[in-house]
Protein backbone atom coordinates (compact mmCIF):
# COMPACT_ATOMS: atom_id res chain seq x y z
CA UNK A 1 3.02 16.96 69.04
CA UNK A 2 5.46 14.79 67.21
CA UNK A 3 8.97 15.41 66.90
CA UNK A 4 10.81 15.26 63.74
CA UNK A 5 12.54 11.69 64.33
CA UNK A 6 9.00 10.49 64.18
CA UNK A 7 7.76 12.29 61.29
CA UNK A 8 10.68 11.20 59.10
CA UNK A 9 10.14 7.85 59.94
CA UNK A 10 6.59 8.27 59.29
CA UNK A 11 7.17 9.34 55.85
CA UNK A 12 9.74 6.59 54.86
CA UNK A 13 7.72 3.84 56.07
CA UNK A 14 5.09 5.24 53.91
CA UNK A 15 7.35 6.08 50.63
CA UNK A 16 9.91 3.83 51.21
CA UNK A 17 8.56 0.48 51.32
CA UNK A 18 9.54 -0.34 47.53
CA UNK A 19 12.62 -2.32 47.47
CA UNK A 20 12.54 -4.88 44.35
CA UNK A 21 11.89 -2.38 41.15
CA UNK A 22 15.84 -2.01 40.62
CA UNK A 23 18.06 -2.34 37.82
CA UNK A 24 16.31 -1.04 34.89
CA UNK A 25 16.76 0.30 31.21
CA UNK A 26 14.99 0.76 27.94
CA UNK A 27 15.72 0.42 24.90
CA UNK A 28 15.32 1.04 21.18
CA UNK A 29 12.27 -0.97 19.65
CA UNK A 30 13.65 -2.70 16.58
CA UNK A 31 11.93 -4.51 13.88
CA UNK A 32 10.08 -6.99 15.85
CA UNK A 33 6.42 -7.18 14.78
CA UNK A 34 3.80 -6.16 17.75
CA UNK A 35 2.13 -7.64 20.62
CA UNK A 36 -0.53 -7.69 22.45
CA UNK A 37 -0.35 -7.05 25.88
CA UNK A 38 -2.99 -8.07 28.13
CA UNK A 39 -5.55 -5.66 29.87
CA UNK A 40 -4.44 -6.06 33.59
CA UNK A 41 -2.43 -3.34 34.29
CA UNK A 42 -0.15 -4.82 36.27
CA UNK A 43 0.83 -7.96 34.21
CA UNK A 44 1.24 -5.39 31.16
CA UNK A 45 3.65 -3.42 33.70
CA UNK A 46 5.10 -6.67 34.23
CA UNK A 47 6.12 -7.34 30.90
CA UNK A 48 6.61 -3.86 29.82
CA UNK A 49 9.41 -4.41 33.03
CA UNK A 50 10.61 -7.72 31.59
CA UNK A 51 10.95 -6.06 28.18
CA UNK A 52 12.80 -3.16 29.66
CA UNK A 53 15.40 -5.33 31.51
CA UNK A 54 15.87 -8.04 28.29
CA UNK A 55 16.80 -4.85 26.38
CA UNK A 56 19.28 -3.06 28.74
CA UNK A 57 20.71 -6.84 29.16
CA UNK A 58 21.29 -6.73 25.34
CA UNK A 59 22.39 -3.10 25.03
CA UNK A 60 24.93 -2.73 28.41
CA UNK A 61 25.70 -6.98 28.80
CA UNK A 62 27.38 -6.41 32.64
CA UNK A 63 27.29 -2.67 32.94
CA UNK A 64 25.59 -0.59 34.75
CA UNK A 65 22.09 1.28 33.65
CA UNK A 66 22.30 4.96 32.61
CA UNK A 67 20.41 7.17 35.07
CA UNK A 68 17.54 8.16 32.11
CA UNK A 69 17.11 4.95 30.88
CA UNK A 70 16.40 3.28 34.22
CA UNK A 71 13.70 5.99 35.24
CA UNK A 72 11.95 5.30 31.90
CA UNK A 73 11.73 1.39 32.57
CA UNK A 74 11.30 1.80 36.43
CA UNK A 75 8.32 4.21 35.26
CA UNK A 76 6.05 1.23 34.29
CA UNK A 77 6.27 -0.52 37.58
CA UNK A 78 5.36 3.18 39.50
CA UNK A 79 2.26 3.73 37.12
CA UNK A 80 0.56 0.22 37.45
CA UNK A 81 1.78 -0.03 41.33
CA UNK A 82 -0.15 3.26 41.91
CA UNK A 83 -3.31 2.00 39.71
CA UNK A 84 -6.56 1.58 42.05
CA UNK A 85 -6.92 1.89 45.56
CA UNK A 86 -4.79 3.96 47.67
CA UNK A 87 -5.97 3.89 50.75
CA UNK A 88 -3.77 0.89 52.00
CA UNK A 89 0.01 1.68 51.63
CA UNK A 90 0.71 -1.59 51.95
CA UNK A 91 -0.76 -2.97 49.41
CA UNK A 92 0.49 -0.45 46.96
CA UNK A 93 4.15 -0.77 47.97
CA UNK A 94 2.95 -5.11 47.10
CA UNK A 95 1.62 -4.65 43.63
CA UNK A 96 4.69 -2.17 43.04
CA UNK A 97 6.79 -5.40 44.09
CA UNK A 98 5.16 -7.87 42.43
CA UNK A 99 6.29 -6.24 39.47
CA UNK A 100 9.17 -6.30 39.91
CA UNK A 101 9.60 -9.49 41.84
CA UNK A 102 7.86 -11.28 38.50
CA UNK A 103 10.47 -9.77 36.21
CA UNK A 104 13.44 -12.20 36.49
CA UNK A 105 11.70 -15.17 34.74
CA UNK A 106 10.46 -12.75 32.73
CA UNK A 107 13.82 -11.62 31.55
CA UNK A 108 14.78 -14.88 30.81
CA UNK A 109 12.42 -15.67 28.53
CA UNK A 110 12.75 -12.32 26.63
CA UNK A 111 16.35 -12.74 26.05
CA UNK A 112 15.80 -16.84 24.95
CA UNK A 113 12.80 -16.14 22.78
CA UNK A 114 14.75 -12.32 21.52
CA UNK A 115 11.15 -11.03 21.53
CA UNK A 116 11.79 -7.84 24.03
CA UNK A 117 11.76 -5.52 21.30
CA UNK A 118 8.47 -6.48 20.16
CA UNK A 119 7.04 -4.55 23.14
CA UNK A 120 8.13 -1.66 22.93
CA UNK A 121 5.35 -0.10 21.16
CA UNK A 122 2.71 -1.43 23.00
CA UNK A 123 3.93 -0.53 26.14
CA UNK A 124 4.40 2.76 24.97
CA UNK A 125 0.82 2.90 24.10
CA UNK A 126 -0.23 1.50 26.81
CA UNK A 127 1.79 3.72 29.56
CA UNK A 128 2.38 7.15 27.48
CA UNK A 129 3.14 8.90 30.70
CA UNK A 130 6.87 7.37 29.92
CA UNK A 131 7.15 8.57 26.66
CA UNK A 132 10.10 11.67 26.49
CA UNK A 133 7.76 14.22 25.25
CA UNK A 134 4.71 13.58 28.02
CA UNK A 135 5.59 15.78 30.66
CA UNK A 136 4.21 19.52 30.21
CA UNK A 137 5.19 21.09 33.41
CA UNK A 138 4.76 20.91 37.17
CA UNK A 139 1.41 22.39 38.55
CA UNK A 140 1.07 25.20 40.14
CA UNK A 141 3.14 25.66 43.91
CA UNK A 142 0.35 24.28 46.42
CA UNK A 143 1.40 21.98 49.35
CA UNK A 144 0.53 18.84 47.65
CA UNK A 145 2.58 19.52 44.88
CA UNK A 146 5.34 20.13 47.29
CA UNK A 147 4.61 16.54 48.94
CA UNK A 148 4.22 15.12 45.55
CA UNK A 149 8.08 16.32 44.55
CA UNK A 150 9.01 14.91 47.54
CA UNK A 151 7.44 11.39 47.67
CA UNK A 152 8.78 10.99 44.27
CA UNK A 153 12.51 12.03 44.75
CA UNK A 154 12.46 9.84 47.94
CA UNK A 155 11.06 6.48 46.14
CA UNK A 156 13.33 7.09 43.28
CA UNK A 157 16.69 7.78 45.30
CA UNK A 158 16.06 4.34 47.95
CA UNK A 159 15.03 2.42 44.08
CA UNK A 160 18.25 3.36 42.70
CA UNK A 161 20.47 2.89 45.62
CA UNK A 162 19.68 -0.72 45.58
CA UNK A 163 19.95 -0.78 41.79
CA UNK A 164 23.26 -0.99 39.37
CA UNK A 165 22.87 2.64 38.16
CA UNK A 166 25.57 4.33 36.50
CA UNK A 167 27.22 7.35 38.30
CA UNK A 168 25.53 10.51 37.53
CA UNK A 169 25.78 14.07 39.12
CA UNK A 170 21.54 14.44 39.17
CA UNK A 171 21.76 12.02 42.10
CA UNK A 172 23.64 14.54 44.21
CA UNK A 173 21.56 17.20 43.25
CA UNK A 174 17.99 15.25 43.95
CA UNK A 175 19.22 13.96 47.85
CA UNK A 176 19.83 17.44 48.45
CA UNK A 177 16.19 18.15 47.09
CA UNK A 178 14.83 15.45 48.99
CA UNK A 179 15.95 16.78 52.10
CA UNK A 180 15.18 20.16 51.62
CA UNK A 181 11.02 19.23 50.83
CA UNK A 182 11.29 16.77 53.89
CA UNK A 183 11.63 19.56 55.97
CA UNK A 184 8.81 21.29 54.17
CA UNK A 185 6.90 17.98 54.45
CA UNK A 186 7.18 17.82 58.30
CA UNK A 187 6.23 21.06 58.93
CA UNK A 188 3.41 21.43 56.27
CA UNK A 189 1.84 17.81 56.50
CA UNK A 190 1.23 17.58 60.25
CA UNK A 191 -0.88 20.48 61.49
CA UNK A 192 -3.40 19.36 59.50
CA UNK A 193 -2.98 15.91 58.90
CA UNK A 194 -3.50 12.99 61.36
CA UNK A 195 -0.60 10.16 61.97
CA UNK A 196 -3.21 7.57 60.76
CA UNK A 197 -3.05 8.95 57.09
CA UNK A 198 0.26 9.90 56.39
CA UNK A 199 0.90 6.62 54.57
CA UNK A 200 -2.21 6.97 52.31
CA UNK A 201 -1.25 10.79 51.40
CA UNK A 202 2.26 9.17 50.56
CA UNK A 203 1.05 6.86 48.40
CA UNK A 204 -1.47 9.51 46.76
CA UNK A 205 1.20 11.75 46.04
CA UNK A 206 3.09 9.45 44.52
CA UNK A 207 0.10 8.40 41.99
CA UNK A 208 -0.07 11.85 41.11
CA UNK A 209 3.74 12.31 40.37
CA UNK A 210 4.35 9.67 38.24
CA UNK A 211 1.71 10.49 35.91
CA UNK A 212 3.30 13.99 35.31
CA UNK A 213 5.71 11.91 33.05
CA UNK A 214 8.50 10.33 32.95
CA UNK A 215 10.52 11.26 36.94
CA UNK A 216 13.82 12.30 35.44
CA UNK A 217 12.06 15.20 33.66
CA UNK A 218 9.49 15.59 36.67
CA UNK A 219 12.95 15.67 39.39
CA UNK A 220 14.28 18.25 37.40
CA UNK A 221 11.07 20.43 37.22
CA UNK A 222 10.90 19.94 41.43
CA UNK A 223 14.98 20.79 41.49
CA UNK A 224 14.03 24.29 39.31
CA UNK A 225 11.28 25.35 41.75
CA UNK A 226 12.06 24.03 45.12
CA UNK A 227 16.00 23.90 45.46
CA UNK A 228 17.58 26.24 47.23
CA UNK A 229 21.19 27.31 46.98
């Protein structure tokens, strides 16, 4: 039997070992002509990232990121980072970071060679799960979805704590969502789940809960069904 210091430390370890994705917006694509990106997924995430961050450079200079707009870019990081095996948490939480650790010198470059726009098409194509009209809906109320709402609002809130975000009133709303499905968590995870795996159905969940859509829209859908007053 595990106590509940143990099992919430347990579950951050396992969701909340993603520290360098911050910082992030996305823009409008321009007139820039096409490009191609290449067919690993995680150096297309890693320009798609670049991109992102050369365009919210252009479009807020020293301010900070709007909420939406960061989601959208920080979405492209979350999709290739969850791409593959998931079995090892730890090395899901390192391609997440690689990402993002890559996307300084990428940044540069964007905003020298004033190129970003130019993605923005194929990195639509190429990760449609963060275009604004891809997410249809929640599934249906089953513990994993529960866990799934859960991982996600937890990786998001530690990503944009360390990041510049703008202010916004959701934020409020999604910690007190977060703790409400960790309790659920706890109690619904452990009687049937061993220690050893915890991290692996973290990471698992959060696979599946990125590719609902983009997270703003998916936090909202969790908020509607699982917060209570």
């Amino acid at each position: 039997m595990h106590g509940k210091p143990h099992r919430t430390t347990t579950w951050y370890s396992a969701a909340l070992g993603i520290t360098a994705c911050a910082g992030l917006t996305l823009s409008g694509c321009g007139g820039a002509p096409a490009v191609q990106l290449p067919a690993d997924r995680t150096e297309s995430a890693s320009l798609c990232y670049g991109a992102t961050m050369a365009l919210a450079q252009e479009k807020v200079g020293k301010g900070s990121v709007p909420l939406d707009t960061a989601s959208q870019a920080l979405h492209f990081a979350l999709l290739a980072g969850t791409d593959g095996d998931l079995d090892d948490p730890a090395k899901v939480v390192a391609r997440i970071e690689r990402i993002g650790t890559r996307d300084k010198g990428l940044q540069d470059r964007f905003v020298a060679d004033k190129n970003a726009a130019s993605y923005t098409g194929p990195c639509a194509t190429a990760f449609p799960e963060t275009q604004a009209n891809a997410f249809k809906g929640l599934p249906p109320d089953t513990r994993d979805t529960r866990i799934q709402c859960y991982v996600l609002s937890t990786v998001v809130l530690q990503i944009f704590a360390q990041s510049d975000i703008a202010p916004d009133p959701r934020t409020a709303t999604w910690v007190k969502l977060n703790g409400q499905l960790e309790q659920l968590s706890n109690s619904e995870v452990y009687p049937a789940e061993d220690d050893d795996h915890i991290g692996e159905i973290a990471m698992r969940a959060l696979a599946k809960a990125v590719r609902w859509g983009p997270p703003v829209d998916a936090m909202a859908a969790c908020g509607d069904r699982y917060l209570k007053d």
